[in-house]
PDB file of N, CA and C in Angstrom:
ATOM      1  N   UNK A   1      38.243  20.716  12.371  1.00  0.00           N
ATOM      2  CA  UNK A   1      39.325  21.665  12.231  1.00  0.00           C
ATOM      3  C   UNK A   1      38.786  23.057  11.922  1.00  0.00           C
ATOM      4  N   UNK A   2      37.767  22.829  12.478  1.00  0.00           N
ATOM      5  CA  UNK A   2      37.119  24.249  11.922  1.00  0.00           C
ATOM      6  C   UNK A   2      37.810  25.470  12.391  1.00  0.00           C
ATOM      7  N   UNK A   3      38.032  27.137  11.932  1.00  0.00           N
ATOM      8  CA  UNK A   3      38.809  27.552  12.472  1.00  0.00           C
ATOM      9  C   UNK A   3      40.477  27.900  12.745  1.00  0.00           C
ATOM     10  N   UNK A   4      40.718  26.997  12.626  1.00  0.00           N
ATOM     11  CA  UNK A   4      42.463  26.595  12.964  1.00  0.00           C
ATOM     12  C   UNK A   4      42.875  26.367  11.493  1.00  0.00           C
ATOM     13  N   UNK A   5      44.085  27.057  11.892  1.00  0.00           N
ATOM     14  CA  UNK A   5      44.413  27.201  10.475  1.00  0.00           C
ATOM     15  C   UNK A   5      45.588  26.214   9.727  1.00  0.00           C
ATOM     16  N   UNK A   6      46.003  25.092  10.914  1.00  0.00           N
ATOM     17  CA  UNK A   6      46.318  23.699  10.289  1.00  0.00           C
ATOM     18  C   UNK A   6      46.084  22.649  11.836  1.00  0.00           C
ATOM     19  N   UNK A   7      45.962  21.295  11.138  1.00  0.00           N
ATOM     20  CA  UNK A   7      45.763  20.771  11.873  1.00  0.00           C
ATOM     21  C   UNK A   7      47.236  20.596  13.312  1.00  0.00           C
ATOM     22  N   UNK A   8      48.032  21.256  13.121  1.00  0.00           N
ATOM     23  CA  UNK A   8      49.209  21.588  14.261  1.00  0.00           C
ATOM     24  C   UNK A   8      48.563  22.283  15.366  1.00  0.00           C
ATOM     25  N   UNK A   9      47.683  23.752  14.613  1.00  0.00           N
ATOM     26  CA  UNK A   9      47.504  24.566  15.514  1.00  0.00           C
ATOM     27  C   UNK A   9      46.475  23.836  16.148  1.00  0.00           C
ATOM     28  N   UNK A  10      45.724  22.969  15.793  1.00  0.00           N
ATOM     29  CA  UNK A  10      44.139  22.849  16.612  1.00  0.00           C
ATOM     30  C   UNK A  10      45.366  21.688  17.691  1.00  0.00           C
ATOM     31  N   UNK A  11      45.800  20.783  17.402  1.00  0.00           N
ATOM     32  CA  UNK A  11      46.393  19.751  18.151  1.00  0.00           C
ATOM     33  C   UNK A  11      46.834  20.421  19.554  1.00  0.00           C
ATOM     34  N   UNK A  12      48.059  21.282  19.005  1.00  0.00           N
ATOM     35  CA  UNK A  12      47.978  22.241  20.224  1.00  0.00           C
ATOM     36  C   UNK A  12      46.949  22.897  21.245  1.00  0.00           C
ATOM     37  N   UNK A  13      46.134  23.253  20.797  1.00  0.00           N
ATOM     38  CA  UNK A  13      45.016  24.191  21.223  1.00  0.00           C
ATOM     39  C   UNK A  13      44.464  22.652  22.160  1.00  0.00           C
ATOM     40  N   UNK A  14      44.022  21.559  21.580  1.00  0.00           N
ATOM     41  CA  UNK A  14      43.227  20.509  22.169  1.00  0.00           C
ATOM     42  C   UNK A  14      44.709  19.904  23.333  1.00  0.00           C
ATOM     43  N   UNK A  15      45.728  19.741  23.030  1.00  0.00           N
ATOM     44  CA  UNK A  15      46.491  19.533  24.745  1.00  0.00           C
ATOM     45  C   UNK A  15      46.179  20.495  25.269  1.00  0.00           C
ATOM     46  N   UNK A  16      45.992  21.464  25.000  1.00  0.00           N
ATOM     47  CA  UNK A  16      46.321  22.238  26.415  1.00  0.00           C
ATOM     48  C   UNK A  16      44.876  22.389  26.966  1.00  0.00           C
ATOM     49  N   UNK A  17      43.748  22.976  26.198  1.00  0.00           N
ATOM     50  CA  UNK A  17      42.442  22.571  26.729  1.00  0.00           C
ATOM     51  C   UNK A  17      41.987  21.375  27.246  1.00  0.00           C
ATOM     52  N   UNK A  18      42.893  20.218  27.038  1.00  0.00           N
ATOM     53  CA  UNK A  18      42.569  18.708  27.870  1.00  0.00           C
ATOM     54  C   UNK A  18      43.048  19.021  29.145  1.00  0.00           C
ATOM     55  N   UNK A  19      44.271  19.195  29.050  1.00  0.00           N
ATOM     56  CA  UNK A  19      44.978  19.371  30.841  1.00  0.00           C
ATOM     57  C   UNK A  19      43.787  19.972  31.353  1.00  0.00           C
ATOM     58  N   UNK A  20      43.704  21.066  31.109  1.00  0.00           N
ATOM     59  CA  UNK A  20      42.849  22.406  31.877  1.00  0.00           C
ATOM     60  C   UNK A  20      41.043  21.710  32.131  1.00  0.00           C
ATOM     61  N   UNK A  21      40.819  21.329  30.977  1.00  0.00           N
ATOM     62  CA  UNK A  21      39.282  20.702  31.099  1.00  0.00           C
ATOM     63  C   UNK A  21      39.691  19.261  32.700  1.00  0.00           C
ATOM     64  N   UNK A  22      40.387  19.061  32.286  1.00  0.00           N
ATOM     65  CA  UNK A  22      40.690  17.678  33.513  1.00  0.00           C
ATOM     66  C   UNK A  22      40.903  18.051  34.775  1.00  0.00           C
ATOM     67  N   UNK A  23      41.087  18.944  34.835  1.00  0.00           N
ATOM     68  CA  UNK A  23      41.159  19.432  36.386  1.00  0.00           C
ATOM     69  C   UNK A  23      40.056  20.211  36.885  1.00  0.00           C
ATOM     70  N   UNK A  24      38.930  20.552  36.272  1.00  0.00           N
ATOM     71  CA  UNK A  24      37.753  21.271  36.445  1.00  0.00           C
ATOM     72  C   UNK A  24      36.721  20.121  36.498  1.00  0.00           C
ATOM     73  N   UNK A  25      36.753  19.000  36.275  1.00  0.00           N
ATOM     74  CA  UNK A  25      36.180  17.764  36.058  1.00  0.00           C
ATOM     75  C   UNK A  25      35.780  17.361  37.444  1.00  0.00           C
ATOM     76  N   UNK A  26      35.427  17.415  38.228  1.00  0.00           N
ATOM     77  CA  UNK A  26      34.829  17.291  39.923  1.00  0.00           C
ATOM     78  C   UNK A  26      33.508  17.057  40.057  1.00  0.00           C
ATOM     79  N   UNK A  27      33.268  15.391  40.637  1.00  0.00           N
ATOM     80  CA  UNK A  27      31.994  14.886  40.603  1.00  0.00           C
ATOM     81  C   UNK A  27      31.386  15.352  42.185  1.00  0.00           C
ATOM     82  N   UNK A  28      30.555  16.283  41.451  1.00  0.00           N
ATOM     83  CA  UNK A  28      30.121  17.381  42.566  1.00  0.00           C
ATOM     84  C   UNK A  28      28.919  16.679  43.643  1.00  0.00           C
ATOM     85  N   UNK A  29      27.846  15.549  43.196  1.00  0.00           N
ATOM     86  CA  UNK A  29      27.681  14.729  43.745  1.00  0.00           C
ATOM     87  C   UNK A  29      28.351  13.535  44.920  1.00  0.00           C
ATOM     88  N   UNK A  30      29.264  13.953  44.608  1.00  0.00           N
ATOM     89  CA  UNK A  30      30.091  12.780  45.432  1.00  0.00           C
ATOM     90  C   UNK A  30      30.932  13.490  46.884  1.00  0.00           C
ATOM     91  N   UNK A  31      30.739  14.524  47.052  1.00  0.00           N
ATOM     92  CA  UNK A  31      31.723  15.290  47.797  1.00  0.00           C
ATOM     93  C   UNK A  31      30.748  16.235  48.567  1.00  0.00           C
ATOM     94  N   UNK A  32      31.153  16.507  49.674  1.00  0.00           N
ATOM     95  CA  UNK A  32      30.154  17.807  50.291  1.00  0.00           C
ATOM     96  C   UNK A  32      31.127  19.144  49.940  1.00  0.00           C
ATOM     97  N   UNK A  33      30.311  20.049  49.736  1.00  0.00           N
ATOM     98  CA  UNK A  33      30.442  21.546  49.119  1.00  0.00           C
ATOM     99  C   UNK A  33      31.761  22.213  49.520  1.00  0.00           C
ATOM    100  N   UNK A  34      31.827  22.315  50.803  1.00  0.00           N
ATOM    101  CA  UNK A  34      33.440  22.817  50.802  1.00  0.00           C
ATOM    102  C   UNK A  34      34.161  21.921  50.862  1.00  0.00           C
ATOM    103  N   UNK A  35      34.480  20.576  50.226  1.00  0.00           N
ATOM    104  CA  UNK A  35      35.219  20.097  49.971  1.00  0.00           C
ATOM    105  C   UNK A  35      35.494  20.375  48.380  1.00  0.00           C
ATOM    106  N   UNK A  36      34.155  20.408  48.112  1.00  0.00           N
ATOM    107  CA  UNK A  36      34.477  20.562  46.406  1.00  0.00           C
ATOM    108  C   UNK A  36      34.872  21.804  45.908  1.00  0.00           C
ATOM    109  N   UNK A  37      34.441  22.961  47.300  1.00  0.00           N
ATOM    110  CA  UNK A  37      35.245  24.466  47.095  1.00  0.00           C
ATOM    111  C   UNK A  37      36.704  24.450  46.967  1.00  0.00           C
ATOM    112  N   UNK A  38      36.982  23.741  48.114  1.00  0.00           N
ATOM    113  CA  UNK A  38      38.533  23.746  48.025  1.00  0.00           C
ATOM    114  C   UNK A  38      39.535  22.986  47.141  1.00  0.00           C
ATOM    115  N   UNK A  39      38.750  21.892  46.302  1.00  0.00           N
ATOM    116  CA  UNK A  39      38.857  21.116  45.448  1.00  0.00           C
ATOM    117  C   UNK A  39      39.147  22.276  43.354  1.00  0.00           C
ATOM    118  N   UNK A  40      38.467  23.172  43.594  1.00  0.00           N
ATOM    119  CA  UNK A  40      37.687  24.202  43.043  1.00  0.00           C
ATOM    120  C   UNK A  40      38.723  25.321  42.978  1.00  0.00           C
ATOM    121  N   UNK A  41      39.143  25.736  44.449  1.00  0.00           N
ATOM    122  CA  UNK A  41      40.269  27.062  44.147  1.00  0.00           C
ATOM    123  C   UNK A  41      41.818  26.389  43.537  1.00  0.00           C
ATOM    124  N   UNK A  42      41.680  24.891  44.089  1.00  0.00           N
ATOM    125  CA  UNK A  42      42.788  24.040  43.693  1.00  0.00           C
ATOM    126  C   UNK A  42      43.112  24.268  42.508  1.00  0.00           C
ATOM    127  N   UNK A  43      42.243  23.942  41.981  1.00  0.00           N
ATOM    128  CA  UNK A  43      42.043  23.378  40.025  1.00  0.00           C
ATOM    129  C   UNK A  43      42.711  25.297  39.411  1.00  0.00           C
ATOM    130  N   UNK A  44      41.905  26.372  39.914  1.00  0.00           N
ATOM    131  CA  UNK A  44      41.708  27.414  39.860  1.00  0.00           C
ATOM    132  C   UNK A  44      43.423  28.335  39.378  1.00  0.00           C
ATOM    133  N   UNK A  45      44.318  27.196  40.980  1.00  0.00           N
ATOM    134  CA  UNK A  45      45.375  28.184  41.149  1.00  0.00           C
ATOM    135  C   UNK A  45      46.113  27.512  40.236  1.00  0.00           C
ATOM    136  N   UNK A  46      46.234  25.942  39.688  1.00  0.00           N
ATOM    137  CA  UNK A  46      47.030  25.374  39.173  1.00  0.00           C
ATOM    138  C   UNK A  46      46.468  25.708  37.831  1.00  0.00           C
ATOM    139  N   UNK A  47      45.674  26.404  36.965  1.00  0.00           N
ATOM    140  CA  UNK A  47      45.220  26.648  35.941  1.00  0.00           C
ATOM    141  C   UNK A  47      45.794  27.916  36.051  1.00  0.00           C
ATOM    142  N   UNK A  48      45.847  28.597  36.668  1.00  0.00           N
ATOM    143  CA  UNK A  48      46.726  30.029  37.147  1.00  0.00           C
ATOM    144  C   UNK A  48      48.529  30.170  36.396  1.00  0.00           C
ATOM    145  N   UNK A  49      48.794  28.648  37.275  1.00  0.00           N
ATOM    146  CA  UNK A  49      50.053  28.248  36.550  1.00  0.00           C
ATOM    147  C   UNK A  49      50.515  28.007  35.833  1.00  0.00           C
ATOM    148  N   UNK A  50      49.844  27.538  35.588  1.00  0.00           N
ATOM    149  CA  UNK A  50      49.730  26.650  33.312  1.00  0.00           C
ATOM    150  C   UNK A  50      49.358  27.947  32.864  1.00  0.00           C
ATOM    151  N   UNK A  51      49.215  28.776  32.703  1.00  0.00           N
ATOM    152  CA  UNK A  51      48.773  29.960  32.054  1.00  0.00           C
ATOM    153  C   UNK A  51      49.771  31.063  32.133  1.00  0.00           C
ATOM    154  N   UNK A  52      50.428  30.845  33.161  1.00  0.00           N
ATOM    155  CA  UNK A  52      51.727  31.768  33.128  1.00  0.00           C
ATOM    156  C   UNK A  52      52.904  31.261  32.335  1.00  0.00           C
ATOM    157  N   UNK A  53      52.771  29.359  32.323  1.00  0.00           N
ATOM    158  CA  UNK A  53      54.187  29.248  32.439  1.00  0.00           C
ATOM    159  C   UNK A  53      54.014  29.179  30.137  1.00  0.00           C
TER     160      UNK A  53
END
């Protein structure tokens, strides 16, 4: 809890950094490059969204 100034605020802070960490998560091994680009602006625009809404 370091930081945060109750354990509410960090809880918060850790959903929303889970969503966002989970969609950047792309096993880059497994995929050829512009697939994982387009995989990449994906994650990008929908992190775009969550950030507006």
């Amino acid at each position: 809890m370091k930081r945060f100034k109750s354990q509410r605020h960090l809880q918060r802070f850790v959903s929303l950094h889970d969503q966002i960490a989970n969609l950047f998560h792309i096993p880059r091994h497994d995929i050829p490059s512009n697939h994982y680009r387009e995989l990449r602006s994906t994650a990008m625009n929908l992190r775009a969204k969550i950030a507006r809404a």
